[in-house]
N, C-alpha and C. Protein backbone atom coordinates (compact mmCIF):
# COMPACT_ATOMS: atom_id res chain seq x y z
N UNK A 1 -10.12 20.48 1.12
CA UNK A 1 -10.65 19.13 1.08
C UNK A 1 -9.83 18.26 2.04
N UNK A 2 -10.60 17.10 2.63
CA UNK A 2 -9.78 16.41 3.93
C UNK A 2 -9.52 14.98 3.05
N UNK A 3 -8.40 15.10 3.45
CA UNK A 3 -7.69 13.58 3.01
C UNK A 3 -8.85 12.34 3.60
N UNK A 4 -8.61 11.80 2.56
CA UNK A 4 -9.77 10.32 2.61
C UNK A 4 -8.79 8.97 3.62
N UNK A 5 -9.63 8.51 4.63
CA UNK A 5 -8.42 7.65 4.88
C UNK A 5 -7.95 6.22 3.90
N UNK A 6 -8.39 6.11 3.46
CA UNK A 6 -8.05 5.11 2.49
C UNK A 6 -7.89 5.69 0.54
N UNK A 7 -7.83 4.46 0.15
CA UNK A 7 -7.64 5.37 -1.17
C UNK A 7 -8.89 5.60 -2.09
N UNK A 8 -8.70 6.33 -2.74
CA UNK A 8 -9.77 7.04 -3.99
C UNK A 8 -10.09 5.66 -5.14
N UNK A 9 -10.94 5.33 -5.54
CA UNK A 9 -11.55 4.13 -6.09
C UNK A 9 -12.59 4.41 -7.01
N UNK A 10 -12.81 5.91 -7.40
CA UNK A 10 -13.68 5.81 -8.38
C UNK A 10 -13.36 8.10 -8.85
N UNK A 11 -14.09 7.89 -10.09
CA UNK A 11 -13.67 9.75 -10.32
C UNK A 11 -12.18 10.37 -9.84
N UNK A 12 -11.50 10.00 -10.30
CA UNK A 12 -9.97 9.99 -10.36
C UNK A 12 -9.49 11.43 -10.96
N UNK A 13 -10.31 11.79 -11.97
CA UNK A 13 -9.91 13.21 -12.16
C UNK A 13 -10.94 14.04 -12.05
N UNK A 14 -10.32 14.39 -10.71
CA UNK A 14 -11.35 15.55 -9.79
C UNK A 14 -10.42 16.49 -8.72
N UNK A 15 -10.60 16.90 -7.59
CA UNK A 15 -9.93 18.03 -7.12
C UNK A 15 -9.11 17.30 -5.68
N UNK A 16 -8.32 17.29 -5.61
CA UNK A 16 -7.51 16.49 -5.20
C UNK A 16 -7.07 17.06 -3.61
N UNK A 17 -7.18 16.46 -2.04
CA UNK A 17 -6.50 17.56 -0.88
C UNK A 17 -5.20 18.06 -1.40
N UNK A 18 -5.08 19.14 -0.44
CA UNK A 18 -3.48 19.66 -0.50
C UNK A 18 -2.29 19.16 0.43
N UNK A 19 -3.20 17.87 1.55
CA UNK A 19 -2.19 17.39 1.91
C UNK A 19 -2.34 15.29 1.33
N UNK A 20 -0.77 14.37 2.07
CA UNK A 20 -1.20 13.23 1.88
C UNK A 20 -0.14 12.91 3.36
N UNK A 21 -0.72 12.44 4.32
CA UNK A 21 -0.24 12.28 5.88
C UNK A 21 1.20 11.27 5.11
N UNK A 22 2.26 11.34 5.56
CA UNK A 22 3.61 10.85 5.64
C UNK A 22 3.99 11.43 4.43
N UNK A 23 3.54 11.98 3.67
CA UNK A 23 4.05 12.52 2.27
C UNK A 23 4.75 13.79 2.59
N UNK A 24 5.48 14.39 1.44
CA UNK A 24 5.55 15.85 1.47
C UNK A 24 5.34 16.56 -0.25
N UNK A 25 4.41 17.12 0.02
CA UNK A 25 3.67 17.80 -1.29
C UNK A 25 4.55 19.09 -1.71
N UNK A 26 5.12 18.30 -2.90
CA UNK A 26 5.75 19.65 -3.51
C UNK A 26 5.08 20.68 -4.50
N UNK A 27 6.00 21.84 -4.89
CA UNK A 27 5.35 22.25 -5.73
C UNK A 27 6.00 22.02 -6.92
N UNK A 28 6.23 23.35 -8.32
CA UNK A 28 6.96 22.83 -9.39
C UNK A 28 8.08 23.30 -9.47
N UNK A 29 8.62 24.20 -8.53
CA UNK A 29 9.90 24.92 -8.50
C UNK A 29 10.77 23.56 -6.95
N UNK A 30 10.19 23.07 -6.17
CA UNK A 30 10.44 22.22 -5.62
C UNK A 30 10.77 20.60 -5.83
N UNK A 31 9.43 20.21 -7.15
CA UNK A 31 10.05 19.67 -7.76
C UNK A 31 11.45 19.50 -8.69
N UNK A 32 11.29 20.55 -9.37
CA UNK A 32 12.29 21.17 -10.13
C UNK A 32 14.04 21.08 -9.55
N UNK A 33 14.27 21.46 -8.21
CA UNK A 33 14.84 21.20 -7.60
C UNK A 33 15.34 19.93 -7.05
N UNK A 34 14.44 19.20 -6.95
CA UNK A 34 14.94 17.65 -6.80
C UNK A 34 15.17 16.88 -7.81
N UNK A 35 14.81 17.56 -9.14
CA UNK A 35 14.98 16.79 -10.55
C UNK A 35 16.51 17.27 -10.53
N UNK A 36 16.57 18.47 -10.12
CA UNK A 36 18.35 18.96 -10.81
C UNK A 36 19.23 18.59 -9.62
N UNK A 37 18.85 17.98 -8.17
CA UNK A 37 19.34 17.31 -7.62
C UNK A 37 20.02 16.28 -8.05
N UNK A 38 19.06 15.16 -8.79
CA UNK A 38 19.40 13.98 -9.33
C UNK A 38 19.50 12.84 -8.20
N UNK A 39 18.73 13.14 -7.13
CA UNK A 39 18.85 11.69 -6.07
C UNK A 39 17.72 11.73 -5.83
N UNK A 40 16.25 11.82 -6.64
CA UNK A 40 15.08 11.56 -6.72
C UNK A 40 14.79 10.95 -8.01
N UNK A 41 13.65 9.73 -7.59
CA UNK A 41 13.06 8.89 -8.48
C UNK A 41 11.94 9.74 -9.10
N UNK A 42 11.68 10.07 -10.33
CA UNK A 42 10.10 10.49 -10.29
C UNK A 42 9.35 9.52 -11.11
N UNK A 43 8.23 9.41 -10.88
CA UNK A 43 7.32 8.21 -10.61
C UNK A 43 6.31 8.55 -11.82
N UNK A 44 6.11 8.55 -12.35
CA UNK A 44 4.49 9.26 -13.31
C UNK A 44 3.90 8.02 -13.47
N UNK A 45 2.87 7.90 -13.21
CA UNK A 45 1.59 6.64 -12.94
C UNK A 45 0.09 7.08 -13.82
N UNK A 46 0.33 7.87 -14.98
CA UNK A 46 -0.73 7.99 -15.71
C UNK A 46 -0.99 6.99 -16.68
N UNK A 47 -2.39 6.20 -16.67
CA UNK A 47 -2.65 5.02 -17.01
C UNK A 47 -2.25 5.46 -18.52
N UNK A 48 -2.50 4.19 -19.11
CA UNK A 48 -1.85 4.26 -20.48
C UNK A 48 -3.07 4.56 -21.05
N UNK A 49 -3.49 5.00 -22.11
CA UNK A 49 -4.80 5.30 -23.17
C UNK A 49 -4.90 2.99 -23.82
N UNK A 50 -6.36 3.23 -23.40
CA UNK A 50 -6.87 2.28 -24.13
C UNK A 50 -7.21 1.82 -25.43
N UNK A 51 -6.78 1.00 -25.61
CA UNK A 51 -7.05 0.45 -27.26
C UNK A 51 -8.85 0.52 -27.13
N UNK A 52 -9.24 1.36 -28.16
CA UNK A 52 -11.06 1.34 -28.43
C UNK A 52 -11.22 -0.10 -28.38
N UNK A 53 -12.35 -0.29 -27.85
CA UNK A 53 -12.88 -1.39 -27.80
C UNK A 53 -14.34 -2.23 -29.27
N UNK A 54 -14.01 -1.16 -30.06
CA UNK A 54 -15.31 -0.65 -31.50
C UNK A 54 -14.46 -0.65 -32.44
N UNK A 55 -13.06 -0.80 -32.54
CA UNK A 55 -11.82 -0.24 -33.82
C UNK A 55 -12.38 -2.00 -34.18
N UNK A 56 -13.09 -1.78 -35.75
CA UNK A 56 -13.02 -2.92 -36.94
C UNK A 56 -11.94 -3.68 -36.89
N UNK A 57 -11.79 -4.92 -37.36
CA UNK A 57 -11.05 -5.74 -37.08
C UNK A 57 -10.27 -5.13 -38.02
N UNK A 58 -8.47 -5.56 -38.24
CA UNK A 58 -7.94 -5.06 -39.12
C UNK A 58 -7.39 -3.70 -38.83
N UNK A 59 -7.94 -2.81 -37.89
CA UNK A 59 -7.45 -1.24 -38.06
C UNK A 59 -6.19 -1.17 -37.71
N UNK A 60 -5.65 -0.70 -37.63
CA UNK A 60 -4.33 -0.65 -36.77
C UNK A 60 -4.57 0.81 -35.82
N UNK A 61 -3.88 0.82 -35.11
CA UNK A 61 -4.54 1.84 -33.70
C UNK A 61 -2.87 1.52 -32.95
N UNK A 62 -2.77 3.29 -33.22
CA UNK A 62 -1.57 3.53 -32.34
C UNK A 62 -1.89 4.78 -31.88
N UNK A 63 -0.93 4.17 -29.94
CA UNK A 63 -1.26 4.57 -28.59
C UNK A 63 -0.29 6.19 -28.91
N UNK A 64 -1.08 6.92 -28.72
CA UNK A 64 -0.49 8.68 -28.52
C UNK A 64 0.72 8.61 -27.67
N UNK A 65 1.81 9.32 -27.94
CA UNK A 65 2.56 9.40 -27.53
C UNK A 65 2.55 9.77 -25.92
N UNK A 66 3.59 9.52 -25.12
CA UNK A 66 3.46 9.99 -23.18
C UNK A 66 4.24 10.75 -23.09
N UNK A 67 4.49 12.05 -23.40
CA UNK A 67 5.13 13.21 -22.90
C UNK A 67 5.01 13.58 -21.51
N UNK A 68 6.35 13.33 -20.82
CA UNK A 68 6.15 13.73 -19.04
C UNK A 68 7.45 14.34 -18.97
N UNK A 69 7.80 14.29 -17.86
CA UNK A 69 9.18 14.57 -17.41
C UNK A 69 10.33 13.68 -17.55
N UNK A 70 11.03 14.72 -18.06
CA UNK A 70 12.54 13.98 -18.49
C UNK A 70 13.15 13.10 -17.57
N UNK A 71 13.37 11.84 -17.88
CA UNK A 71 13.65 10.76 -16.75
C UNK A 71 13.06 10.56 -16.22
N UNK A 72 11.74 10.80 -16.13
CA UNK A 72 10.94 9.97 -15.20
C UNK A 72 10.59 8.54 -15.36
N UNK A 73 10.45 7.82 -14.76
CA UNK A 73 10.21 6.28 -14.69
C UNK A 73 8.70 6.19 -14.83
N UNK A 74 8.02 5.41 -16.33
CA UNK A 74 6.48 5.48 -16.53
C UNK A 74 6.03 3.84 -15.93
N UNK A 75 5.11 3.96 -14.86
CA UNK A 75 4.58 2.98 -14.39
C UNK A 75 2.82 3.24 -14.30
N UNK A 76 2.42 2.84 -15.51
CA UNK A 76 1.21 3.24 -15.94
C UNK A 76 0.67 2.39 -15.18
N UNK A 77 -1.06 3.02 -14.99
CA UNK A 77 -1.97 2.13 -14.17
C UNK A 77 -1.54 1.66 -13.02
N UNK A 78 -0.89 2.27 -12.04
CA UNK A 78 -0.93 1.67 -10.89
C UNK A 78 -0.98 2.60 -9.88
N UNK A 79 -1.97 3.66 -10.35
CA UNK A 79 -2.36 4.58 -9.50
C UNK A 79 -4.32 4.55 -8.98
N UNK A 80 -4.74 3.36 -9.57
CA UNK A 80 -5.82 3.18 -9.41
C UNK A 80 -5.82 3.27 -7.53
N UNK A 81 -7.11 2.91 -6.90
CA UNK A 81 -7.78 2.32 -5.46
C UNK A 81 -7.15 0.85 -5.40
N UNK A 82 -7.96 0.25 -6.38
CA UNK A 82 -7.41 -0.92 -6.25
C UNK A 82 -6.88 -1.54 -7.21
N UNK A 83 -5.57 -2.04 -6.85
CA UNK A 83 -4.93 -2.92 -7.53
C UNK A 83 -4.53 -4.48 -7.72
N UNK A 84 -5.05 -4.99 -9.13
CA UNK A 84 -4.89 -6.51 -9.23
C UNK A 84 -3.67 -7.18 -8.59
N UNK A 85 -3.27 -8.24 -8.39
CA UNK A 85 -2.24 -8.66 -7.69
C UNK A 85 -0.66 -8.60 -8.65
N UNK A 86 -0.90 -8.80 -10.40
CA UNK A 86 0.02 -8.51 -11.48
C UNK A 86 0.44 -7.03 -11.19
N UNK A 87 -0.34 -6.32 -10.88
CA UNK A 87 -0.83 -4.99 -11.50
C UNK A 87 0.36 -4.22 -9.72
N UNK A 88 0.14 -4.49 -9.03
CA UNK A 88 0.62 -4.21 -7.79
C UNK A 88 2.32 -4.98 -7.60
N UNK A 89 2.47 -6.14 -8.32
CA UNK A 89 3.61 -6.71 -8.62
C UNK A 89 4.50 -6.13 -8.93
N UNK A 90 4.21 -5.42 -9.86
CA UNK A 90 4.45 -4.60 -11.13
C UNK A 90 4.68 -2.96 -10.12
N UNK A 91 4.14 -2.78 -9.75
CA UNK A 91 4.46 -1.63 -9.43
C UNK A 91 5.53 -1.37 -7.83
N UNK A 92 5.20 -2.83 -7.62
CA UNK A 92 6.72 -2.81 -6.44
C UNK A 92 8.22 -3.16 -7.38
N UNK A 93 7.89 -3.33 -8.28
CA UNK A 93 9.19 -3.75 -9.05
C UNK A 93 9.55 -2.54 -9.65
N UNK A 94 8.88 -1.92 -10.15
CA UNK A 94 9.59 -0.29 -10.74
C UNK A 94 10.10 0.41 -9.44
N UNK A 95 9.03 0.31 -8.41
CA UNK A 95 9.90 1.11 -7.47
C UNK A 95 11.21 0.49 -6.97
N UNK A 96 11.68 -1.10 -6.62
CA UNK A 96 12.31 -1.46 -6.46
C UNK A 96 13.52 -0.79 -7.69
N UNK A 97 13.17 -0.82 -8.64
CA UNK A 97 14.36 -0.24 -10.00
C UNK A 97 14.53 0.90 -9.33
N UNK A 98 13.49 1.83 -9.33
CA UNK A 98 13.47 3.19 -9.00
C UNK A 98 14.91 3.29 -7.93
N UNK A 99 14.62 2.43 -7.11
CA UNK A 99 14.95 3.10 -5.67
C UNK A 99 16.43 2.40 -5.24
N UNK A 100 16.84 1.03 -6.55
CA UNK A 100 17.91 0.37 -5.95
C UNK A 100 17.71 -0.37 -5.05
N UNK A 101 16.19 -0.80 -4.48
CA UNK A 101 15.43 -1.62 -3.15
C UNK A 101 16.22 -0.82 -2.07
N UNK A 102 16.44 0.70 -2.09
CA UNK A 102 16.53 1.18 -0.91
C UNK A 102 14.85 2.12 -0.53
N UNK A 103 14.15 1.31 0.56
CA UNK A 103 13.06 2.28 0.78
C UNK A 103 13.61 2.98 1.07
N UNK A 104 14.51 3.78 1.40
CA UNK A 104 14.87 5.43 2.10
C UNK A 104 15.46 6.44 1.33
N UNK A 105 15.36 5.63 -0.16
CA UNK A 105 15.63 6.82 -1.46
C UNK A 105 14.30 7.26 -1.62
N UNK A 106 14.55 8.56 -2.04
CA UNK A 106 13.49 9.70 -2.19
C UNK A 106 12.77 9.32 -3.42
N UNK A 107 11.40 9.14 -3.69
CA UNK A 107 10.67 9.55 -4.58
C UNK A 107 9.37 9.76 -4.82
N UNK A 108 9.37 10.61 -6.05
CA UNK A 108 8.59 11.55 -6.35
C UNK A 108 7.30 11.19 -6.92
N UNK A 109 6.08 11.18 -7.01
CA UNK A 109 4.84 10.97 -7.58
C UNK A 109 4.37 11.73 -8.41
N UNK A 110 3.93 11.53 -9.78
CA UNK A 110 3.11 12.55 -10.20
C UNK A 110 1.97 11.99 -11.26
N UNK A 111 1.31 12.85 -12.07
CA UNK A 111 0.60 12.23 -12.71
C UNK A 111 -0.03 13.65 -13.36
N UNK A 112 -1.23 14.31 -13.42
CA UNK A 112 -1.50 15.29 -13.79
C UNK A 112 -2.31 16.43 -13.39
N UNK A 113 -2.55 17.21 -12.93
CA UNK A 113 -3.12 18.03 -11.94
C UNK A 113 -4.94 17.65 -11.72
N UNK A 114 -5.04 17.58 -10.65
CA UNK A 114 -6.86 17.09 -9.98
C UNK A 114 -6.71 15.55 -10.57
N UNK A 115 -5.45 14.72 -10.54
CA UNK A 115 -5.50 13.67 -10.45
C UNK A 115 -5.04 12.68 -9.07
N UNK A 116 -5.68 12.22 -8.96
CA UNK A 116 -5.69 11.02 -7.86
C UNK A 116 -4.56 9.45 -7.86
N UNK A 117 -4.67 9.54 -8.89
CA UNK A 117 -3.91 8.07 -9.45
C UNK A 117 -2.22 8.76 -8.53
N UNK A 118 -1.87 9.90 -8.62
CA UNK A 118 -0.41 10.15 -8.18
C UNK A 118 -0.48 10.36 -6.46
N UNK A 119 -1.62 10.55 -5.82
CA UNK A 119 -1.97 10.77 -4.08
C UNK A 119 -2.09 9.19 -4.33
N UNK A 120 -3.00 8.43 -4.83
CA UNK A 120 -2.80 6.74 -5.03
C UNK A 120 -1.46 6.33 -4.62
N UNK A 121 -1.14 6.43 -5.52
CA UNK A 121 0.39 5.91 -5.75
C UNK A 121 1.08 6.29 -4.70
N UNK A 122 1.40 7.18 -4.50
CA UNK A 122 2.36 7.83 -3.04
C UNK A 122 2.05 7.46 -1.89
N UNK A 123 0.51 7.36 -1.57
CA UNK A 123 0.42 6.66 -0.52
C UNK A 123 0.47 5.33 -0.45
N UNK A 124 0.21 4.60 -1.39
CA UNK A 124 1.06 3.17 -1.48
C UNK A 124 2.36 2.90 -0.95
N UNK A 125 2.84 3.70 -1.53
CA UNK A 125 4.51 3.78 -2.19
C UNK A 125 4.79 3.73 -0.07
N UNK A 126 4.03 4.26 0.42
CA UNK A 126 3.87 4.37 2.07
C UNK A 126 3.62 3.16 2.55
N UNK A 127 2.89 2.78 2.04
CA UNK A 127 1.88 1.45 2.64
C UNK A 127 3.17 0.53 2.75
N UNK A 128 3.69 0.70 1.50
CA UNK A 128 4.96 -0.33 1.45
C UNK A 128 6.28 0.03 2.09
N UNK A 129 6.25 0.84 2.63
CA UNK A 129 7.22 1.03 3.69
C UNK A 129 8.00 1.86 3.27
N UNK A 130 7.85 2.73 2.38
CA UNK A 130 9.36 3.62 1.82
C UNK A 130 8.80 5.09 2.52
N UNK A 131 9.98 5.61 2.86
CA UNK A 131 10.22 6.77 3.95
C UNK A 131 10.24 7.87 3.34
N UNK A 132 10.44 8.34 1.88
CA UNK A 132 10.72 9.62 1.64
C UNK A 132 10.02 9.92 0.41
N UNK A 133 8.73 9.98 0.42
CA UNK A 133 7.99 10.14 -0.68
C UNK A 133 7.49 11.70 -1.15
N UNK A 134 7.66 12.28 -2.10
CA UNK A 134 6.71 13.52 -2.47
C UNK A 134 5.86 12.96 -3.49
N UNK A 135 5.22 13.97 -2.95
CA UNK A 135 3.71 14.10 -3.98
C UNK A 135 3.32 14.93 -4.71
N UNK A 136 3.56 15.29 -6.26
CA UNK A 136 3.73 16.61 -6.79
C UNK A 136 2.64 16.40 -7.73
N UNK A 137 1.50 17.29 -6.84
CA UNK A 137 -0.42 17.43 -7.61
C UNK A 137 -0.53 18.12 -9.07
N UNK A 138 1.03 19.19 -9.12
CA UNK A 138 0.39 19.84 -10.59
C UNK A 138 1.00 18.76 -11.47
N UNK A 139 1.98 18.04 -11.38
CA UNK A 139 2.34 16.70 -12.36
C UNK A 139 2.89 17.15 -13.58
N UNK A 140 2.91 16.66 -14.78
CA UNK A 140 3.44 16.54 -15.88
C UNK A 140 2.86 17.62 -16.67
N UNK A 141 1.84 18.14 -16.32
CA UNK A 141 1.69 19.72 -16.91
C UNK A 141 1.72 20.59 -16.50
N UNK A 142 2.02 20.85 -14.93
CA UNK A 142 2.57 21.64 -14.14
C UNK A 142 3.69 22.23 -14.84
N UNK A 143 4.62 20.71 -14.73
CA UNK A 143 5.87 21.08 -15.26
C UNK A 143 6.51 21.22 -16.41
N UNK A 144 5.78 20.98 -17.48
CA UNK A 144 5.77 21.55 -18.74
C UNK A 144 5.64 23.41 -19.39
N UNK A 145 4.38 23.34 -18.12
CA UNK A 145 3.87 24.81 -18.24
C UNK A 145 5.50 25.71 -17.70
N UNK A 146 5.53 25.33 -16.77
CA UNK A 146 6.97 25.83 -16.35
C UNK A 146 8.30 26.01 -17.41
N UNK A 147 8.09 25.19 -18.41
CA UNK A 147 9.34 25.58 -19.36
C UNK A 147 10.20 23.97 -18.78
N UNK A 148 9.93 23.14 -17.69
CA UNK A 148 11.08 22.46 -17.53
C UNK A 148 10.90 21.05 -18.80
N UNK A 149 12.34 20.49 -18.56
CA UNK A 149 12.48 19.30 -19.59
C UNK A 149 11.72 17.93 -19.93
N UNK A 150 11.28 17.93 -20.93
CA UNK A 150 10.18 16.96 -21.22
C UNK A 150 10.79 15.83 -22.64
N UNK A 151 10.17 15.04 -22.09
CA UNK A 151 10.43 13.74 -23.17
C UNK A 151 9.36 12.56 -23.58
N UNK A 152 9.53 11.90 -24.43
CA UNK A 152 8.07 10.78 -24.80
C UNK A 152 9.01 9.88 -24.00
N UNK A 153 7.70 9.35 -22.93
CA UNK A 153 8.35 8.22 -22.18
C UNK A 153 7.39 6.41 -22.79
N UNK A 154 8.30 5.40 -22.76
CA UNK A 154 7.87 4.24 -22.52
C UNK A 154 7.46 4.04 -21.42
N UNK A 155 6.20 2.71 -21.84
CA UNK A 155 5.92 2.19 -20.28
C UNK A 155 7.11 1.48 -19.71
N UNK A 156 7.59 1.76 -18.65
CA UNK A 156 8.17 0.03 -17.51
C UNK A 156 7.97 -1.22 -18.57
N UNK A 157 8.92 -1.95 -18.54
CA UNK A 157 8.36 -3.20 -19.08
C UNK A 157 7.40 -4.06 -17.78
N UNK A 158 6.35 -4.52 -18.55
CA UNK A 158 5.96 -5.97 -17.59
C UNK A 158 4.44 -5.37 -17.42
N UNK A 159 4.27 -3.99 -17.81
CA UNK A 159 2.97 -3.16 -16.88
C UNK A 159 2.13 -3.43 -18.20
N UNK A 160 2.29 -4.33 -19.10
CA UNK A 160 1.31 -4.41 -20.33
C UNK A 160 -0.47 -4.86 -19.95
């Protein structure tokens, strides 16, 4: 599949290219490697689950837990096409945490395999000028399947 020149804006979980131009696409033993490095950000941008919009007044409704990768930084929803101006705020500010406001620290994208929201994100993460981005397509169940370290993550504050 040929990279789209702009970003993906609709059917988000579908089959994703194998490349993203300025990126470098890892795999999970590559990832893996830059996690036990420890001078990579990893990024997971899987939107948060929605409160039903039909739950009776009164119900109480709690959000499933986010099992990803250990230390990863959760910046939900901001792997969409397009992003609101809060919503994009928000996601230069985690990377700014992420990165120490150095664009030339390394980091990592993910999200969950034939997802888009993490090629989203990374190529943003470009748009905005940062130099050393991967893009890792099998994501948070890639790397689970693998045996590596997993944890329930919070969102970022502010991404409500």
């Amino acid at each position: 599949m040929e990279e789209p020149a702009g970003y993906r804006e609709d059917v988000y979980r579908a089959p994703v290219p194998a490349t993203l131009s300025g990126a470098t696409v890892v795999t999970t033993a590559e990832a893996h490697a830059l996690w036990e490095g420890g001078n990579t950000a990893f990024v997971d941008v899987l939107p948060r689950t929605p409160k039903p919009a039909d739950l009776p007044a009164g119900t109480i409704w709690k959000e499933k837990p986010h099992v990803s990768i250990k230390g990863a930084l959760w910046l939900p929803n901001t792997g969409y096409g397009k992003l609101a101006g809060v919503t994009l705020a928000y996601f230069r500010q985690g990377l700014e945490k992420a990165t120490g406001g150095d664009v030339n620290a390394p980091l990592l994208f993910f999200c969950l395999p034939d997802c888009w929201m993490s090629w989203n994100a990374a190529k943003r993460a470009l748009s905005l000028g940062y130099t050393r981005v991967y893009w890792y397509p099998e994501g948070s169940d890639g790397w689970a399947v693998a045996g590596y370290p997993t944890e329930t993550l919070r969102p970022e504050p502010g991404g409500e």
